[in-house]
C-alpha atoms as a PDB file:
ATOM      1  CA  UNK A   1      25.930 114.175  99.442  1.00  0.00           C
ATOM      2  CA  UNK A   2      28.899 113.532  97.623  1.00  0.00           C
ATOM      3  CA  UNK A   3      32.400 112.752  99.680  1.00  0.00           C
ATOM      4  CA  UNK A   4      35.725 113.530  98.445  1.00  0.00           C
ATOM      5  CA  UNK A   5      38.443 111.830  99.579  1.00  0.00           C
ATOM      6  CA  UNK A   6      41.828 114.002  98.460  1.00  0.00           C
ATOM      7  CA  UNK A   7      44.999 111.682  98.014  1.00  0.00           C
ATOM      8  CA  UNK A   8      47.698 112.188 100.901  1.00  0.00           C
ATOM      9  CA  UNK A   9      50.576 113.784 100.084  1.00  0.00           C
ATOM     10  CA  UNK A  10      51.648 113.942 103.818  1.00  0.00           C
ATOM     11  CA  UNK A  11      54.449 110.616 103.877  1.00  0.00           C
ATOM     12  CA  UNK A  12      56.060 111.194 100.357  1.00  0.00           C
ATOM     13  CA  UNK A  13      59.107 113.280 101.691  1.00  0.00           C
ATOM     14  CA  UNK A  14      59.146 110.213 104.491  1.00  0.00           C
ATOM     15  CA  UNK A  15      59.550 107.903 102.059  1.00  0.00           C
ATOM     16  CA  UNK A  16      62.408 109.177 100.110  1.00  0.00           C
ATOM     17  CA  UNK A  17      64.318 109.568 103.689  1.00  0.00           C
ATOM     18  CA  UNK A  18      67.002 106.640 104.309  1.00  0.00           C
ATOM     19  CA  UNK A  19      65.510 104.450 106.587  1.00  0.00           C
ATOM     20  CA  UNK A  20      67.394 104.241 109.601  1.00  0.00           C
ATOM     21  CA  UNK A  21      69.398 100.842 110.670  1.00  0.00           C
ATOM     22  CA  UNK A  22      67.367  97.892 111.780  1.00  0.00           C
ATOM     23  CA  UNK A  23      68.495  97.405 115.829  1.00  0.00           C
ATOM     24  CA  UNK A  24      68.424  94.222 117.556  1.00  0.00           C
ATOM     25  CA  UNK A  25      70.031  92.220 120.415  1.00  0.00           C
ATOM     26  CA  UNK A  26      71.734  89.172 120.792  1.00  0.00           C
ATOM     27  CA  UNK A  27      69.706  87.661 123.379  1.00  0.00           C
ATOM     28  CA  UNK A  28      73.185  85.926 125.004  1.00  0.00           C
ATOM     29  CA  UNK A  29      74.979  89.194 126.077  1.00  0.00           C
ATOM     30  CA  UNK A  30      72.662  91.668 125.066  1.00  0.00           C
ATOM     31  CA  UNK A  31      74.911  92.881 122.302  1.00  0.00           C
ATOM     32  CA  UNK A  32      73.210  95.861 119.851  1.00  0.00           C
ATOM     33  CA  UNK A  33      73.578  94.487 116.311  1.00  0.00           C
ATOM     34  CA  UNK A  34      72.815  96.409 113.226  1.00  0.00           C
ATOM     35  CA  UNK A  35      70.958  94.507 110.162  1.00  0.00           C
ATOM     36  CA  UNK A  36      73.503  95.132 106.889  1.00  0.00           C
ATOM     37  CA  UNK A  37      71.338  95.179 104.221  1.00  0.00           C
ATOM     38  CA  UNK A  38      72.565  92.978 101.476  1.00  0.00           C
ATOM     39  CA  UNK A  39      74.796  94.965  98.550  1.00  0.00           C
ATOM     40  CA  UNK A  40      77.555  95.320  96.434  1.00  0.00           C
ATOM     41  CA  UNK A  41      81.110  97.386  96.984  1.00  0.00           C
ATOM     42  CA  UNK A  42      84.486  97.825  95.546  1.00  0.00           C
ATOM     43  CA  UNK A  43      86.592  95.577  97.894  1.00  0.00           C
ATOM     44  CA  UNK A  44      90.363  96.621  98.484  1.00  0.00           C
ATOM     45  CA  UNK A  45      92.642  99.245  96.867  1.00  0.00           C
ATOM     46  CA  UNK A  46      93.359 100.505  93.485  1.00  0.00           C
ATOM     47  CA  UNK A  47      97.109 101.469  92.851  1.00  0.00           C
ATOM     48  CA  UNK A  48      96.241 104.750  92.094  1.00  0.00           C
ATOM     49  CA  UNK A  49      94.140 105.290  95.075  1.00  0.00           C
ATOM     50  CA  UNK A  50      96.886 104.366  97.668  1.00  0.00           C
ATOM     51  CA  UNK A  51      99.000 106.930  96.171  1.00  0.00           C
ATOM     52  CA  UNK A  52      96.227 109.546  96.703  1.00  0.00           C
ATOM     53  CA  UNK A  53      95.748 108.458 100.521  1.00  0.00           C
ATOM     54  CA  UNK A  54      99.741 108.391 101.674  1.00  0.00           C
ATOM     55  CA  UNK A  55      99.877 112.051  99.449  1.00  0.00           C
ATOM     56  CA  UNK A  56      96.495 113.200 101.734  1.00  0.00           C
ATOM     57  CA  UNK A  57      98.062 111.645 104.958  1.00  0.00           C
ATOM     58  CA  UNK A  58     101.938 112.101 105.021  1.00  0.00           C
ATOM     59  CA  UNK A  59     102.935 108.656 105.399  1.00  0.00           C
ATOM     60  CA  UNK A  60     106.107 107.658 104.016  1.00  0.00           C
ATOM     61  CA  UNK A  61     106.255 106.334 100.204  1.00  0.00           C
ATOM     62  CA  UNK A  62     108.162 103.082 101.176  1.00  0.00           C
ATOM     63  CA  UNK A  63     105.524 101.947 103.454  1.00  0.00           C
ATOM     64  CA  UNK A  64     103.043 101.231 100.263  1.00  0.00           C
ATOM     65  CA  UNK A  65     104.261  97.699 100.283  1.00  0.00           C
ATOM     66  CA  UNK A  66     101.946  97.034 102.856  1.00  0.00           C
ATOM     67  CA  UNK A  67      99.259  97.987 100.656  1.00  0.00           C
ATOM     68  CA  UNK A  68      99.850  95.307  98.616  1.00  0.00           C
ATOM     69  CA  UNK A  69      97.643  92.433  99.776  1.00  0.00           C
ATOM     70  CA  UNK A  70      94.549  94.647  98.800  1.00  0.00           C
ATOM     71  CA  UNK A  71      95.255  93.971  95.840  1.00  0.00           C
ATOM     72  CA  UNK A  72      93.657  93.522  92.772  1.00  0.00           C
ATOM     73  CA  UNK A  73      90.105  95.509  94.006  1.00  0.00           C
ATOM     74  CA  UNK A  74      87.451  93.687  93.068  1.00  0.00           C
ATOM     75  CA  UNK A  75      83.528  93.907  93.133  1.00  0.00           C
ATOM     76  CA  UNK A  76      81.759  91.420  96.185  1.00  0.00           C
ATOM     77  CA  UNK A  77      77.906  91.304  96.371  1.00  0.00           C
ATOM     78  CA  UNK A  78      76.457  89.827  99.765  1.00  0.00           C
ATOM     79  CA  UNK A  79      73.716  89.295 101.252  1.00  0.00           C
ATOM     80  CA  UNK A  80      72.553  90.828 104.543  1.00  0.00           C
ATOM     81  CA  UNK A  81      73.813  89.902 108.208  1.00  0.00           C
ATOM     82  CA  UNK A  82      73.796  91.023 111.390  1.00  0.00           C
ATOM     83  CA  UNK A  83      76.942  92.574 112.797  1.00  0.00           C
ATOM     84  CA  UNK A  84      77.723  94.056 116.430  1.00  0.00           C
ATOM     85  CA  UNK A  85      77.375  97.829 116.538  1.00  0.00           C
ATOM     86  CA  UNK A  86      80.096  98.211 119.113  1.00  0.00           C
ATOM     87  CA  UNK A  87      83.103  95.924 119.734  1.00  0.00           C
ATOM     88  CA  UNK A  88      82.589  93.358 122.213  1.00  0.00           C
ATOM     89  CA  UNK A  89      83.361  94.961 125.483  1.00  0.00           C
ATOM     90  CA  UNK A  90      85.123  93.812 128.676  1.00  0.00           C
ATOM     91  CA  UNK A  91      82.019  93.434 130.683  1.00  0.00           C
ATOM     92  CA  UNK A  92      80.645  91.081 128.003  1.00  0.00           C
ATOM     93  CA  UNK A  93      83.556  89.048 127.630  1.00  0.00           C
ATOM     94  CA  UNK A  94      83.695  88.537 131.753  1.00  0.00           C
ATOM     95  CA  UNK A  95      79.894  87.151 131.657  1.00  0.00           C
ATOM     96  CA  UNK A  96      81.567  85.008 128.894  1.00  0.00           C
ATOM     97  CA  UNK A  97      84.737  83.637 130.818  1.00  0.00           C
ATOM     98  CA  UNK A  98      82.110  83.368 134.068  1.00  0.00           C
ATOM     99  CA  UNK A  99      79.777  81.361 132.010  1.00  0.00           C
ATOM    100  CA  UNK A 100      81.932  78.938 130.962  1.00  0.00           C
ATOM    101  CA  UNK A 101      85.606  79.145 132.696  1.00  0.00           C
ATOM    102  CA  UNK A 102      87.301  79.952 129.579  1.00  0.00           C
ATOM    103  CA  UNK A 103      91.078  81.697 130.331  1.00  0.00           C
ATOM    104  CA  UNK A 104      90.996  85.451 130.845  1.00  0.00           C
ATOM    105  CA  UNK A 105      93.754  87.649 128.702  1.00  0.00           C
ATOM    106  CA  UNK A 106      96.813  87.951 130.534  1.00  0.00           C
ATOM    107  CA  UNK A 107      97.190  91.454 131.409  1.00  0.00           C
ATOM    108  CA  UNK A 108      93.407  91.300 133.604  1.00  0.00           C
ATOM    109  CA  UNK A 109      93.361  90.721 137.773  1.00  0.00           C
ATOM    110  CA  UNK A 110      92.769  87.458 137.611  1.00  0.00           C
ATOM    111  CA  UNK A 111      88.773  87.015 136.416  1.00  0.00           C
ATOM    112  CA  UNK A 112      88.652  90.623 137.001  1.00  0.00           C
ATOM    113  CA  UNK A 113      89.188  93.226 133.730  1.00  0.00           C
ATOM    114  CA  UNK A 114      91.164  96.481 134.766  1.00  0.00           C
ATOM    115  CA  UNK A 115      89.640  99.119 136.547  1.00  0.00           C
ATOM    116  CA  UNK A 116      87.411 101.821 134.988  1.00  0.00           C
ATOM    117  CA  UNK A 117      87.766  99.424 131.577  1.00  0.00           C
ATOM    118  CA  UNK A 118      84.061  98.101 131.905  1.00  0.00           C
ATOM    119  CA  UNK A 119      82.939  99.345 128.534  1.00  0.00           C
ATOM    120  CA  UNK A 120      86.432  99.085 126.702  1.00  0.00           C
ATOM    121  CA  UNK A 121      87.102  96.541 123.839  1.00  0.00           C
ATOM    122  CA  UNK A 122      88.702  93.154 125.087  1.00  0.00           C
ATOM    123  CA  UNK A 123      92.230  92.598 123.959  1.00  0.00           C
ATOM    124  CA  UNK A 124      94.865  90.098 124.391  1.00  0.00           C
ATOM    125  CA  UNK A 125      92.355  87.369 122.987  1.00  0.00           C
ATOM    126  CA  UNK A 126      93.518  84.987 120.552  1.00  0.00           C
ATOM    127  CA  UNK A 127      90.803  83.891 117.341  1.00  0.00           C
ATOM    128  CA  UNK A 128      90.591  80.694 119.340  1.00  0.00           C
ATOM    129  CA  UNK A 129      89.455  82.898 122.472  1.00  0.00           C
ATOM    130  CA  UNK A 130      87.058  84.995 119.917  1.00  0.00           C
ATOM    131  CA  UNK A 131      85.590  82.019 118.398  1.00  0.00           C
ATOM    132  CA  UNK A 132      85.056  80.187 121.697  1.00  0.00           C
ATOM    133  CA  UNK A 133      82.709  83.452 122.570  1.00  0.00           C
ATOM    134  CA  UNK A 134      81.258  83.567 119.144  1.00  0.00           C
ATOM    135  CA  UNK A 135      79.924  79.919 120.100  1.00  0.00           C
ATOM    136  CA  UNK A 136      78.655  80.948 123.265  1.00  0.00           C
ATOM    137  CA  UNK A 137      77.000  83.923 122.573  1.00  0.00           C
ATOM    138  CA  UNK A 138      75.326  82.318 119.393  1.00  0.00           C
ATOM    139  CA  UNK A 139      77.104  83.800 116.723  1.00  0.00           C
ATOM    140  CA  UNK A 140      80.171  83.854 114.479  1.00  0.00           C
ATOM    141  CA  UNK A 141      83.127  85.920 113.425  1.00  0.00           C
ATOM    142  CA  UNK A 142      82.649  88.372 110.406  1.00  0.00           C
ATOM    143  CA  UNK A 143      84.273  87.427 107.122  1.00  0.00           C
ATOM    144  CA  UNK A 144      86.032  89.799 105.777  1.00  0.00           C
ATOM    145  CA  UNK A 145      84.159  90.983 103.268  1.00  0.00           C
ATOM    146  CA  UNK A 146      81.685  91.658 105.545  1.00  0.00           C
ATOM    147  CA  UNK A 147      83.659  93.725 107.946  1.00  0.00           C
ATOM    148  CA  UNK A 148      85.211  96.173 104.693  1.00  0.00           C
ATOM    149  CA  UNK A 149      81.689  96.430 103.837  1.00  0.00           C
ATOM    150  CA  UNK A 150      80.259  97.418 106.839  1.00  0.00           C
ATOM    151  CA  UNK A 151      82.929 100.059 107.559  1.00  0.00           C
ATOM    152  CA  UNK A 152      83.321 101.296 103.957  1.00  0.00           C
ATOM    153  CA  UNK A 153      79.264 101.541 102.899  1.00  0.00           C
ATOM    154  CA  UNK A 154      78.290 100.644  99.098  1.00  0.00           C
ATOM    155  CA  UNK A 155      79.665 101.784  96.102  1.00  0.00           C
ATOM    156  CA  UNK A 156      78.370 104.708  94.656  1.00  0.00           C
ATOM    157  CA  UNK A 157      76.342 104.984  92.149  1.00  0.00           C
ATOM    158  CA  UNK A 158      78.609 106.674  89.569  1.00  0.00           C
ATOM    159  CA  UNK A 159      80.990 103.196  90.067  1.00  0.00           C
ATOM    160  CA  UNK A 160      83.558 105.139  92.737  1.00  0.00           C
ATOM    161  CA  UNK A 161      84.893 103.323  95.266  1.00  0.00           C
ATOM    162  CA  UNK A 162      83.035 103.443  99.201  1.00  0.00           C
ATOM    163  CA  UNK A 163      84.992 105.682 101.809  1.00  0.00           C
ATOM    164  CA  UNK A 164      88.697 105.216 102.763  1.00  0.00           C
ATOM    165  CA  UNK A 165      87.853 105.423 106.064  1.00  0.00           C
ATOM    166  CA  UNK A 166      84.315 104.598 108.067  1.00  0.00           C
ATOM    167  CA  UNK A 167      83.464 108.671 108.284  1.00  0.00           C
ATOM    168  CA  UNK A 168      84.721 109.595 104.939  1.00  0.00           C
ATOM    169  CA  UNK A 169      87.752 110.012 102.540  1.00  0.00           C
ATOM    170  CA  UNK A 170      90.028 112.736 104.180  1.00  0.00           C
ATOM    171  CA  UNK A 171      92.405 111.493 107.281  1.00  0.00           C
ATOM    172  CA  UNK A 172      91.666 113.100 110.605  1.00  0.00           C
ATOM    173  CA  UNK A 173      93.691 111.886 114.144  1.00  0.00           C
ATOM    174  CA  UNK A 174      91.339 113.265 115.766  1.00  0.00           C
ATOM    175  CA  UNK A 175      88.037 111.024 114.903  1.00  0.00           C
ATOM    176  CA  UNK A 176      89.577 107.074 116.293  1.00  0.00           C
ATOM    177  CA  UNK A 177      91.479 105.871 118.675  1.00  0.00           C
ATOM    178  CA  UNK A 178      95.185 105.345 117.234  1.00  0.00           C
ATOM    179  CA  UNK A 179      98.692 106.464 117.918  1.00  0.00           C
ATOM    180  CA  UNK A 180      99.327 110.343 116.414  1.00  0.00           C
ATOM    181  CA  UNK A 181      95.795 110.817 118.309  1.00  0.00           C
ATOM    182  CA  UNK A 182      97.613 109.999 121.594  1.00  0.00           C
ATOM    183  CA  UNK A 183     101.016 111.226 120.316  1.00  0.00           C
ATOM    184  CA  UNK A 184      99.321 114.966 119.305  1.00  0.00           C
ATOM    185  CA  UNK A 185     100.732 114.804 115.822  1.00  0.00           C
ATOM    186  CA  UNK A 186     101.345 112.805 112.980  1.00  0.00           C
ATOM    187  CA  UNK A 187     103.535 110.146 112.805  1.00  0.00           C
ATOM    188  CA  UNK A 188     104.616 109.178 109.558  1.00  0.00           C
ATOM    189  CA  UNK A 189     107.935 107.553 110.089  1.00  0.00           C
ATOM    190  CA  UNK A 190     109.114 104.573 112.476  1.00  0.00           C
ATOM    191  CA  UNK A 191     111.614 106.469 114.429  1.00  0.00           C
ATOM    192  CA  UNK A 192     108.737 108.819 115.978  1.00  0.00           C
ATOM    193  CA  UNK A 193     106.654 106.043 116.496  1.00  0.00           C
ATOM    194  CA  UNK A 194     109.066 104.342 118.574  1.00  0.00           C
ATOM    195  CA  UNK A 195     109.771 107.206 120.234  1.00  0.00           C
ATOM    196  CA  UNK A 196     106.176 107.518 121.534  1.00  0.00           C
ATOM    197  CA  UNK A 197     105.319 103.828 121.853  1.00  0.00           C
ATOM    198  CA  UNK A 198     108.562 103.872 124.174  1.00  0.00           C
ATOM    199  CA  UNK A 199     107.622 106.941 125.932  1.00  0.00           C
ATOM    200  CA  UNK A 200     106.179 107.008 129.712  1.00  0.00           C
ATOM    201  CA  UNK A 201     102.400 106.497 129.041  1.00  0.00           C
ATOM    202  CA  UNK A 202     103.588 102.581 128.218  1.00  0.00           C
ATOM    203  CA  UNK A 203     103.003 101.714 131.634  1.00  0.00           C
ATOM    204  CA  UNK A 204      99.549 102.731 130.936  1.00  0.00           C
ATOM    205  CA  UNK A 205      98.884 100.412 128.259  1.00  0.00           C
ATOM    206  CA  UNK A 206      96.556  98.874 126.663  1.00  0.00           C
ATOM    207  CA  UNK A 207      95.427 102.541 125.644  1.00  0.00           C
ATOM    208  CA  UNK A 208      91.911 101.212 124.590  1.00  0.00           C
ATOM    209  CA  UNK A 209      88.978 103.679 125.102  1.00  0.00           C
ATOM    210  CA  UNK A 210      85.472 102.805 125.394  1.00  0.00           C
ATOM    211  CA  UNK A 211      83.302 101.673 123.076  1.00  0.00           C
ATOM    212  CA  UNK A 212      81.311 104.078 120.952  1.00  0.00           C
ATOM    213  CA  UNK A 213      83.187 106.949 122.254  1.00  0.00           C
ATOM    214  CA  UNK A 214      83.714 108.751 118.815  1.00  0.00           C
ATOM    215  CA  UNK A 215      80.424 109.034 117.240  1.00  0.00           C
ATOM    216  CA  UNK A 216      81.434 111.412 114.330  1.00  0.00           C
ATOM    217  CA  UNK A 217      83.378 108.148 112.944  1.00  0.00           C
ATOM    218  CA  UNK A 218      80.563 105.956 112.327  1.00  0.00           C
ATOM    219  CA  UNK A 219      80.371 103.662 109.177  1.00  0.00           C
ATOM    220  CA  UNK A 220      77.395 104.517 106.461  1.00  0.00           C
ATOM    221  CA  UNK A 221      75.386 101.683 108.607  1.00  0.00           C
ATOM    222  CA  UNK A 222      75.993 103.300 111.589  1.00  0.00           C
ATOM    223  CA  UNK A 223      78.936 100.881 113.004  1.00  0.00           C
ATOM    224  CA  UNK A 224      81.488 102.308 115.862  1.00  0.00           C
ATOM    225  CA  UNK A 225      84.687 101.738 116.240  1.00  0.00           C
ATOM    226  CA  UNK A 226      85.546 100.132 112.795  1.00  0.00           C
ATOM    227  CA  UNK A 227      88.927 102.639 113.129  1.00  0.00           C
ATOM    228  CA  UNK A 228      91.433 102.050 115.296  1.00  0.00           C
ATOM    229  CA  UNK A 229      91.004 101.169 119.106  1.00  0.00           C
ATOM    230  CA  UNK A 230      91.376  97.195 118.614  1.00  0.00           C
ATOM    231  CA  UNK A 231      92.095  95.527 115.665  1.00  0.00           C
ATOM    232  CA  UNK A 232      89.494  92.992 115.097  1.00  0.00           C
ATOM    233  CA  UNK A 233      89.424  89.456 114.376  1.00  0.00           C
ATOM    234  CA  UNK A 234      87.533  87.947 110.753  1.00  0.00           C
ATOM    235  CA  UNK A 235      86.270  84.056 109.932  1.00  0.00           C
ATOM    236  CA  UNK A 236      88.889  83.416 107.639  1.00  0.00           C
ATOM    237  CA  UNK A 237      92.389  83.030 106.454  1.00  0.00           C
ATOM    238  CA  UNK A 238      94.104  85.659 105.151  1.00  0.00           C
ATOM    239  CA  UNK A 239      95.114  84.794 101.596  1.00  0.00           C
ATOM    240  CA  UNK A 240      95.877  87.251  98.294  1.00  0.00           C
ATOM    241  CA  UNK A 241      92.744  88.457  96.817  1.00  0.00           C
ATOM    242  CA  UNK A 242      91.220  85.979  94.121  1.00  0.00           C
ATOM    243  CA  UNK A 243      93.348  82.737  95.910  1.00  0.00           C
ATOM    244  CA  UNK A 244      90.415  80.249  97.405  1.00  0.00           C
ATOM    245  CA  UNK A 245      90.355  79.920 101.069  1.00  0.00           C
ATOM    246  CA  UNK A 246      90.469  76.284 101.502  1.00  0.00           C
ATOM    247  CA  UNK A 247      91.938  73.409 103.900  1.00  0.00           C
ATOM    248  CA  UNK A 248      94.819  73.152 101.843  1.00  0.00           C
ATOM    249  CA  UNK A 249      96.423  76.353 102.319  1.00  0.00           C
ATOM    250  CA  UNK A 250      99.690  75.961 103.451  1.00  0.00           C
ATOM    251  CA  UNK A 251      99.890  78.398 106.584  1.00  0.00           C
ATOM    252  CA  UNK A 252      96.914  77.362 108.144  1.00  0.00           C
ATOM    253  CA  UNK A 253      96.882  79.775 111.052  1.00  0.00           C
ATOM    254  CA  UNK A 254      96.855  83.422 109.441  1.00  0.00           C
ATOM    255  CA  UNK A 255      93.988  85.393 110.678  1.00  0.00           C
ATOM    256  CA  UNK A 256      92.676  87.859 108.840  1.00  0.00           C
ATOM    257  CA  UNK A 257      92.539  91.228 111.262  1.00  0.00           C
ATOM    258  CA  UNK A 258      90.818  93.942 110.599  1.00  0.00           C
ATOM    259  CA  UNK A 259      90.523  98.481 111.668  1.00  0.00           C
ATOM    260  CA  UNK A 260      93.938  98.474 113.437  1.00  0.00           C
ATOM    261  CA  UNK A 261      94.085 100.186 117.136  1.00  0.00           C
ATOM    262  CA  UNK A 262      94.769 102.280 119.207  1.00  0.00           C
ATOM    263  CA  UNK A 263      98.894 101.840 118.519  1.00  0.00           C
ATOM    264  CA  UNK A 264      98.634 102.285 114.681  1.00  0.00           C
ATOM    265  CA  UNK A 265      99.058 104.898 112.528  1.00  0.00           C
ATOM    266  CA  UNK A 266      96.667 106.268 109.507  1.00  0.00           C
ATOM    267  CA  UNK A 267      98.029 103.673 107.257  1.00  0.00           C
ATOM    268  CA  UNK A 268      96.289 100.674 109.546  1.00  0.00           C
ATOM    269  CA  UNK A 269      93.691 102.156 110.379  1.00  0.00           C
ATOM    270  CA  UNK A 270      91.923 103.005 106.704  1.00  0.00           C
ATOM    271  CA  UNK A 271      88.900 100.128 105.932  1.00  0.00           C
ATOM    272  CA  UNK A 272      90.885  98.405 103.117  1.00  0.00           C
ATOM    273  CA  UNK A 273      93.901  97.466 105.544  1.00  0.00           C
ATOM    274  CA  UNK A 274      94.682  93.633 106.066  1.00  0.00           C
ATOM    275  CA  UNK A 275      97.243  92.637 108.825  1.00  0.00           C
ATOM    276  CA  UNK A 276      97.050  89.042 109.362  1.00  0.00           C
ATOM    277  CA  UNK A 277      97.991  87.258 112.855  1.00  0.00           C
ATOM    278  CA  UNK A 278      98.560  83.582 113.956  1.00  0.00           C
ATOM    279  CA  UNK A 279      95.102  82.540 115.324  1.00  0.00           C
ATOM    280  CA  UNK A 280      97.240  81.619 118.639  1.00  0.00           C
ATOM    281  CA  UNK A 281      98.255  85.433 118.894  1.00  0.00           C
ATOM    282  CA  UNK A 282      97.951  86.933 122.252  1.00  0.00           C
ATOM    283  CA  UNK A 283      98.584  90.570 122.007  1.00  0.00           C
ATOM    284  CA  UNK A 284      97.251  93.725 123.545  1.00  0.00           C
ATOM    285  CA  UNK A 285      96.040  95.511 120.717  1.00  0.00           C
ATOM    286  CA  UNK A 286      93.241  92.681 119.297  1.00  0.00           C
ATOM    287  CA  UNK A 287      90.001  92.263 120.064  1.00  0.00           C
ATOM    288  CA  UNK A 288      86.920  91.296 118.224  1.00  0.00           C
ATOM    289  CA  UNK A 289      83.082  92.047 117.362  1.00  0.00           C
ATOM    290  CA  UNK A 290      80.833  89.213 116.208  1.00  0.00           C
ATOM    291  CA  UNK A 291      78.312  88.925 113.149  1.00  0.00           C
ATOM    292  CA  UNK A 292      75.249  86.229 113.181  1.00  0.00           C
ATOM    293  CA  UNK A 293      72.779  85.763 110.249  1.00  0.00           C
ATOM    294  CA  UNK A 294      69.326  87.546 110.051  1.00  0.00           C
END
């Protein structure tokens, strides 16, 4: 008696599926962090391409200077690390300041974050505040490489740059947390910006919203929140593309920041943005999410 054994055919359409992202938790405050696998992207903005996004968004030609520090785009390769899938909340960042007696940002009740804000990003923390946590929890800030390529995804493999923005190339208010989302139109010039950031909702601010609450903007790794909501704090200090970061720079506080939030406009809140802040900075609009090696 003869047995024949017929090959399986039953896991080859498995095996050309995309694997999904490797989950795991920081054991310290029980942060979800998703494993990047190491790759190579496009960082930072062609000429050519900015002129393409303010045409497909509306904004305002002489606002392209700020465009300027992602400048010359250039081709990073990294290896893989573990960043936060959500930013780090309120609730986490109490345990923190409970743990240890670290300050609280100014505009909380003492110890106490505002009400119904439990799962909402933590502003008003300076880098020195988001470090301090990074140390605690176990971690470390992203660099900012990391952070544009976690948001942005690899290049393609025809050689075009990864997405403009975490869910894709084409602008859409409606997806993050930013200011013509709460304003219920575009704004695309500093007059009507002021207008709303002046308006009577300001008593309401920070308008932060929580964590993971738009799903349909998630980065190619499955990251929330990389747009808009709080701007987010990186390692290192924001110099021009292809300048080394060293101990001799001569402003030695300039943080890179990172997604804008919920006050900015499209322009901010594409991946390739940079807006740098003194690492002292205290403002309601930055927070932070942290990265750790595999």
């Amino acid at each position: 008696m003869f047995l024949i054994v017929m090959p399986s055919v039953c896991c080859l359409e498995a095996a050309d599926e995309a694997e999904p992202p490797k989950i795991a938790n920081n054991k310290k405050d029980s942060a979800e962090m998703i494993l990047i696998p190491g790759g190579s992207f496009l960082m930072g903005t062609a000429a050519e391409e900015v002129d393409s996004q303010f045409s497909d968004t509306g904004l305002p030609n002489d606002w392209k200077k700020h465009t300027e520090d992602e400048r010359p785009r250039h081709k990073q390769t990294l290896k893989p690390f573990y960043i936060y899938k959500y930013e780090v909340t309120n609730a986490q960042y109490k345990a923190f300041i409970d743990a240890t007696g670290h300050r609280t940002p100014k505009h909380w009740n003492g110890t106490d974050f505002p009400t119904d804000k439990r799962k909402h990003p933590v502003v008003e923390v300076s880098w020195d505040d988001a470090l301090a946590y990074c140390q605690w929890a176990g971690t470390r800030l992203p660099k900012e490489a990391e952070w544009e390529y976690a948001a942005r995804g690899p290049a393609s493999e025809d050689g075009k740059p990864s997405r403009v923005f975490p869910w894709g190339n084409e602008w859409d208010r409606r997806l993050s947390n930013n200011a013509s989302l709460h304003a219920g139109k575009e704004l695309v010039n500093g007059p009507d910006w002021k207008a709303w950031y002046e308006g009577d909702h300001k008593r309401k601010f920070p308008l932060t919203t929580p964590v993971g609450l738009f799903p349909q903007a998630v980065s190619p790794f499955g990251v929330h929140d990389m747009a808009g909501n709080a701007w987010e704090w990186c390692e290192e200090l924001q110099v021009p593309y292809g300048k080394p970061k060293n101990k001799d720079e001569a402003n030695k506080t300039m943080r890179s920041r990172r997604g804008g939030s919920w006050a900015n406009v499209a322009l901010h809140i594409r991946s390739a943005d940079r807006q740098s802040a003194t690492q002292t900075d205290l403002n309601i609009y930055t927070g932070f999410r942290c990265a750790k090696n595999p």
